[in-house]
C-alpha atoms as a PDB file:
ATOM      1  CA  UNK A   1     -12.911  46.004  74.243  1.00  0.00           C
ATOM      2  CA  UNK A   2     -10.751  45.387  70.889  1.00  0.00           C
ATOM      3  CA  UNK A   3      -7.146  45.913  70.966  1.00  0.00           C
ATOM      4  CA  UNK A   4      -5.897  47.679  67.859  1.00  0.00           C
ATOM      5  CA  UNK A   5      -3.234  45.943  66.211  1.00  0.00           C
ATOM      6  CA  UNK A   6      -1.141  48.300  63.623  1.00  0.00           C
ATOM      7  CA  UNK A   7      -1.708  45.969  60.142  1.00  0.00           C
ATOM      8  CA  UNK A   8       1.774  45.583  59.479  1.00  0.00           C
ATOM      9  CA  UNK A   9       1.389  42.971  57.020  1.00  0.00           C
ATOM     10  CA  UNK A  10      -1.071  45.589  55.155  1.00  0.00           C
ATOM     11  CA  UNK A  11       1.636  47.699  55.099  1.00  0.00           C
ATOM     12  CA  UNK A  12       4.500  45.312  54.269  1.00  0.00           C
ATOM     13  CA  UNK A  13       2.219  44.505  51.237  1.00  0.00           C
ATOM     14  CA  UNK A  14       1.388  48.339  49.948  1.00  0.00           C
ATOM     15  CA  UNK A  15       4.781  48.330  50.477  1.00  0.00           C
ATOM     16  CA  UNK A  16       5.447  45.237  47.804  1.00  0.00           C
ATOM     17  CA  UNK A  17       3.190  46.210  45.436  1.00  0.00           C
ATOM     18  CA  UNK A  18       4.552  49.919  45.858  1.00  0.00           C
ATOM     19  CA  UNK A  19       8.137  48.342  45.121  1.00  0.00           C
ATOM     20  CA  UNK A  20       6.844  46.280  41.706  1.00  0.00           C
ATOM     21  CA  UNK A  21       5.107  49.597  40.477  1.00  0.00           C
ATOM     22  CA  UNK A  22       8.268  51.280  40.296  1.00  0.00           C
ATOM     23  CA  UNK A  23       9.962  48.220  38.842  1.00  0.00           C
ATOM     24  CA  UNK A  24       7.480  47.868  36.758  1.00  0.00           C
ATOM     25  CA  UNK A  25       7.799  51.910  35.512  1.00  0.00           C
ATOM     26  CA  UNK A  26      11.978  51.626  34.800  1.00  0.00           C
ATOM     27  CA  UNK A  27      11.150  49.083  32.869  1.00  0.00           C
ATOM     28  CA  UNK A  28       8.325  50.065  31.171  1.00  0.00           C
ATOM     29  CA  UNK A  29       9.162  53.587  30.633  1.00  0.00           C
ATOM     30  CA  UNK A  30      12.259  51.551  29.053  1.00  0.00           C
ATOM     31  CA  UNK A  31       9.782  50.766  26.597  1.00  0.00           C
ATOM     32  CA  UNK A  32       7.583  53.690  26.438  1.00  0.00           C
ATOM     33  CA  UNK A  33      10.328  56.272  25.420  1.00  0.00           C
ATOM     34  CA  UNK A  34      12.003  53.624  22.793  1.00  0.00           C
ATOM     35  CA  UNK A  35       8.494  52.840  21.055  1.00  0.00           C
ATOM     36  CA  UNK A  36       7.320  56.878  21.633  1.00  0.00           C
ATOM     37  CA  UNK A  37      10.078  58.269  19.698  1.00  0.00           C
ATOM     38  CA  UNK A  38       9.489  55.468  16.899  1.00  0.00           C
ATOM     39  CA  UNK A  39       6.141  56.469  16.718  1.00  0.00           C
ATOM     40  CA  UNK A  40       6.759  60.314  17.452  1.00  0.00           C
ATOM     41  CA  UNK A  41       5.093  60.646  20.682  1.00  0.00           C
ATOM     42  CA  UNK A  42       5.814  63.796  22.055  1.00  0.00           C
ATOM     43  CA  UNK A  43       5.364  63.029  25.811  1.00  0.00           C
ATOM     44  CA  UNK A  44       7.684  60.341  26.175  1.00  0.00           C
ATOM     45  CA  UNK A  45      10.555  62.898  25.884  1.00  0.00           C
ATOM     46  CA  UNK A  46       8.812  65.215  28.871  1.00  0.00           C
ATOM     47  CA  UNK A  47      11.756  66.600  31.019  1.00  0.00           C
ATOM     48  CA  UNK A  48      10.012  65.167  33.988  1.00  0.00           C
ATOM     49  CA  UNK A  49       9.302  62.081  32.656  1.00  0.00           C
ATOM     50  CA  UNK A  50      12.707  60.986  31.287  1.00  0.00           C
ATOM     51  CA  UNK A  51      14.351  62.937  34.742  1.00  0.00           C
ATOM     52  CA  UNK A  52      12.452  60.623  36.957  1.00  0.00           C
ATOM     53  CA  UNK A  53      13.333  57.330  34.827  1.00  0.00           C
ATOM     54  CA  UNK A  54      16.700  58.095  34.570  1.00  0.00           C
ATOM     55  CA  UNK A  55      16.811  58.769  38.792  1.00  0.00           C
ATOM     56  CA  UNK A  56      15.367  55.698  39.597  1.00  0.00           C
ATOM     57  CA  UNK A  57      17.527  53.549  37.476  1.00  0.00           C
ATOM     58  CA  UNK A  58      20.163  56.115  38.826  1.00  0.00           C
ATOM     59  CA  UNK A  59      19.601  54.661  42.018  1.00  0.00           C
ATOM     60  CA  UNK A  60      19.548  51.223  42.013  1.00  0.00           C
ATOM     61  CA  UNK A  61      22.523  50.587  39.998  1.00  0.00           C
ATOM     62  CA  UNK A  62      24.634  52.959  42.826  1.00  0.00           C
ATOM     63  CA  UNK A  63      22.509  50.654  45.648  1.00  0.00           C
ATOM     64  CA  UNK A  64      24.188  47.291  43.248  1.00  0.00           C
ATOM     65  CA  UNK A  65      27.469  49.250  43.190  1.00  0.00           C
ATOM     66  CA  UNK A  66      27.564  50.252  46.658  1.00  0.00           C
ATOM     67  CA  UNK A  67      26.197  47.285  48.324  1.00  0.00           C
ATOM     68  CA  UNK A  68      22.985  49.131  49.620  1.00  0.00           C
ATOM     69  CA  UNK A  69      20.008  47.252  50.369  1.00  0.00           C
ATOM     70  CA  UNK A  70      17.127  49.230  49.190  1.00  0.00           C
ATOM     71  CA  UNK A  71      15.127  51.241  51.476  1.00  0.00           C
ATOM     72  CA  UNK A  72      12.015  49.936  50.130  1.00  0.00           C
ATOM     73  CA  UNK A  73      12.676  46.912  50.490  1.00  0.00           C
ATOM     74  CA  UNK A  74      14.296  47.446  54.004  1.00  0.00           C
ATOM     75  CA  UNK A  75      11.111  49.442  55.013  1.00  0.00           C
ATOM     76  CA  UNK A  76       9.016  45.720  53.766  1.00  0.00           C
ATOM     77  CA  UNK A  77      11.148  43.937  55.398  1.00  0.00           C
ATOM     78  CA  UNK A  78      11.144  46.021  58.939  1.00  0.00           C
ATOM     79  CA  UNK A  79       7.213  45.760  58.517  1.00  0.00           C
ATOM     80  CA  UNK A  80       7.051  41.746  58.265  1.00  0.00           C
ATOM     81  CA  UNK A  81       8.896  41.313  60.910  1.00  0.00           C
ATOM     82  CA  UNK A  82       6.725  43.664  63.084  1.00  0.00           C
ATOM     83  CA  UNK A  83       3.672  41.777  61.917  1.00  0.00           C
ATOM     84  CA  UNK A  84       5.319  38.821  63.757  1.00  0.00           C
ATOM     85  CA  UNK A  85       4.654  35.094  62.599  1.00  0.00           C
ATOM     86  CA  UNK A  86       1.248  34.422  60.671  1.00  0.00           C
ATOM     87  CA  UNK A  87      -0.747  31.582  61.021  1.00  0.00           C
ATOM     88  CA  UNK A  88      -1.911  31.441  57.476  1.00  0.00           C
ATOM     89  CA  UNK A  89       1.620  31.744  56.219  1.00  0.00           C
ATOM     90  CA  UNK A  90       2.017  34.919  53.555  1.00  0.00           C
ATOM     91  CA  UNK A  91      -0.775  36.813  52.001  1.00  0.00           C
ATOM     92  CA  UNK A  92      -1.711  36.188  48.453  1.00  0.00           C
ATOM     93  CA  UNK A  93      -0.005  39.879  47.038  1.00  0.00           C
ATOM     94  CA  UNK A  94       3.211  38.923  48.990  1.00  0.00           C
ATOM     95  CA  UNK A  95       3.377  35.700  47.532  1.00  0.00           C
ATOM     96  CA  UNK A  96       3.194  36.757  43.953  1.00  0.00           C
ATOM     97  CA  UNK A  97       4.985  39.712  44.270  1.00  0.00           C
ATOM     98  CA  UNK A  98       7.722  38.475  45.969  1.00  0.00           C
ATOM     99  CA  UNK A  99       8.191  35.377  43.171  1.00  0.00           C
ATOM    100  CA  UNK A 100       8.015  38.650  40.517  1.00  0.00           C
ATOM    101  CA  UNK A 101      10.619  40.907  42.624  1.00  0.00           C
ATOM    102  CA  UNK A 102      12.963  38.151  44.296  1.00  0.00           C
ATOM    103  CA  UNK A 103      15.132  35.285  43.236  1.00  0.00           C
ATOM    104  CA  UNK A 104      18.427  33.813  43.873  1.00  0.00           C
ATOM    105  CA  UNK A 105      21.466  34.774  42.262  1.00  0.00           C
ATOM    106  CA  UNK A 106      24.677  35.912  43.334  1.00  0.00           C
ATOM    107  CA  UNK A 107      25.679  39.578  43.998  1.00  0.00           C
ATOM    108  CA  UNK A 108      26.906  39.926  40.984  1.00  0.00           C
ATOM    109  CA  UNK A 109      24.472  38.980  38.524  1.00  0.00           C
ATOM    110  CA  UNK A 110      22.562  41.782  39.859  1.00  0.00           C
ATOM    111  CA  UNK A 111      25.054  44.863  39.502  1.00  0.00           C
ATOM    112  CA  UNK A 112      25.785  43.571  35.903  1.00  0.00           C
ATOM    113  CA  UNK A 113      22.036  43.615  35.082  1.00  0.00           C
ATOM    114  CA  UNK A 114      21.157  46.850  36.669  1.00  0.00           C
ATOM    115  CA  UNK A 115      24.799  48.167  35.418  1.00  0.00           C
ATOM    116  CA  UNK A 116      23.436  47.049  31.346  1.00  0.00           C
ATOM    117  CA  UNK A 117      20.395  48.102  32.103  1.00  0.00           C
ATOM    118  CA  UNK A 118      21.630  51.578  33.034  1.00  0.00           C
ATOM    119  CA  UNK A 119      23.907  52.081  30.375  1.00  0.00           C
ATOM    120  CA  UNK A 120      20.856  50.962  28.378  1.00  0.00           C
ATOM    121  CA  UNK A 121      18.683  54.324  29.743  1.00  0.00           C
ATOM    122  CA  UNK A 122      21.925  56.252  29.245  1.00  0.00           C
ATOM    123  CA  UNK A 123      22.180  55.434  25.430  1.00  0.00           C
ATOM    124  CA  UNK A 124      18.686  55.666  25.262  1.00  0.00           C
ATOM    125  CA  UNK A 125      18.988  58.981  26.305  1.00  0.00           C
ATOM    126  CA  UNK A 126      21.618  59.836  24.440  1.00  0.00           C
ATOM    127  CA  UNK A 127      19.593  58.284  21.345  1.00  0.00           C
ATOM    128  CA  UNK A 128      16.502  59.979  21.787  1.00  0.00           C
ATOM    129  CA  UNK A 129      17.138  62.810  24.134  1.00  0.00           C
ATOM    130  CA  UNK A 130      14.707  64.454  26.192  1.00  0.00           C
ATOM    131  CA  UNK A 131      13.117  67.621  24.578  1.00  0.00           C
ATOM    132  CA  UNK A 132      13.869  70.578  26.948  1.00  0.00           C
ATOM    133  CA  UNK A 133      11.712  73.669  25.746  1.00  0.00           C
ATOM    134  CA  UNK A 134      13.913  76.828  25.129  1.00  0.00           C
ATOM    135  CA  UNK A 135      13.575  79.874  26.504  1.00  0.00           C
ATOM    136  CA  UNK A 136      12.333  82.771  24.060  1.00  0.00           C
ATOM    137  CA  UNK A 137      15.265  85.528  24.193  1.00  0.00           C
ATOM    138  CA  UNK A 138      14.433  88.392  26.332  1.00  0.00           C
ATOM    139  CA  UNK A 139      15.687  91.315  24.438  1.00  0.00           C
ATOM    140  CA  UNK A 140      15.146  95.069  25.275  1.00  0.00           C
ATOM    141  CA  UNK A 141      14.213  97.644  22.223  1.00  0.00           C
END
């Protein structure tokens, strides 16, 4: 009989590459909506689209502010550990992720750079605001 071990390091690893997608998309979308509106793409100003950019970048500059660890990475973390020790040492996904996602710096370096970095979406925003359609007047004859 084969005893089913729950593949925590799996997890802890969707988890990762989860956590660099949505780095990756504050960023990018960073990008996106700048070069969009210089080259009059319409979608890049999408409600939804500039709503969720500006909430994610919302909420890691109040985790920096706040001194929150992030509950993505908490929820990695929390899955490593129940995956125990490993004999082959980390995976290959962990190991580049985690040299993409993690380095050493004080406290402080980070809240400044996610602080600039949110001021940058807010001016962006500002700059090239999202286009909200308008509702046609409902008038009665």
């Amino acid at each position: 009989m084969v005893a089913f071990f729950p593949p925590y390091q799996f997890l802890a690893d969707v988890v990762l590459a989860l956590h660099f997608g949505i780095v990756a998309f504050v960023i990018g979308a960073l990008v996106l909506i700048v070069a969009g509106n210089l080259r009059s793409w319409p979608w890049v100003n999408a409600p939804w689209f500039r709503l969720v950019h500006l909430a994610f970048i919302a909420a890691v500059v109040a985790e920096s502010w706040f001194g929150i660890t992030c509950p993505i990475t908490s929820l990695e973390m929390w899955l490593r550990a129940k995956a125990g020790a490993s004999t082959y040492g980390i995976s290959f996904i962990e190991y580049w992720l985690q040299r993409a996602l993690y380095y050493e710096a004080p406290a402080w370096v980070f809240t400044l750079s996610y602080s600039v970095f949110g001021l940058l979406v807010v001016a962006i925003w500002w700059y090239f605001p999202p286009r909200f359609k308008r509702r046609a007047d409902r008038r009665q004859a």
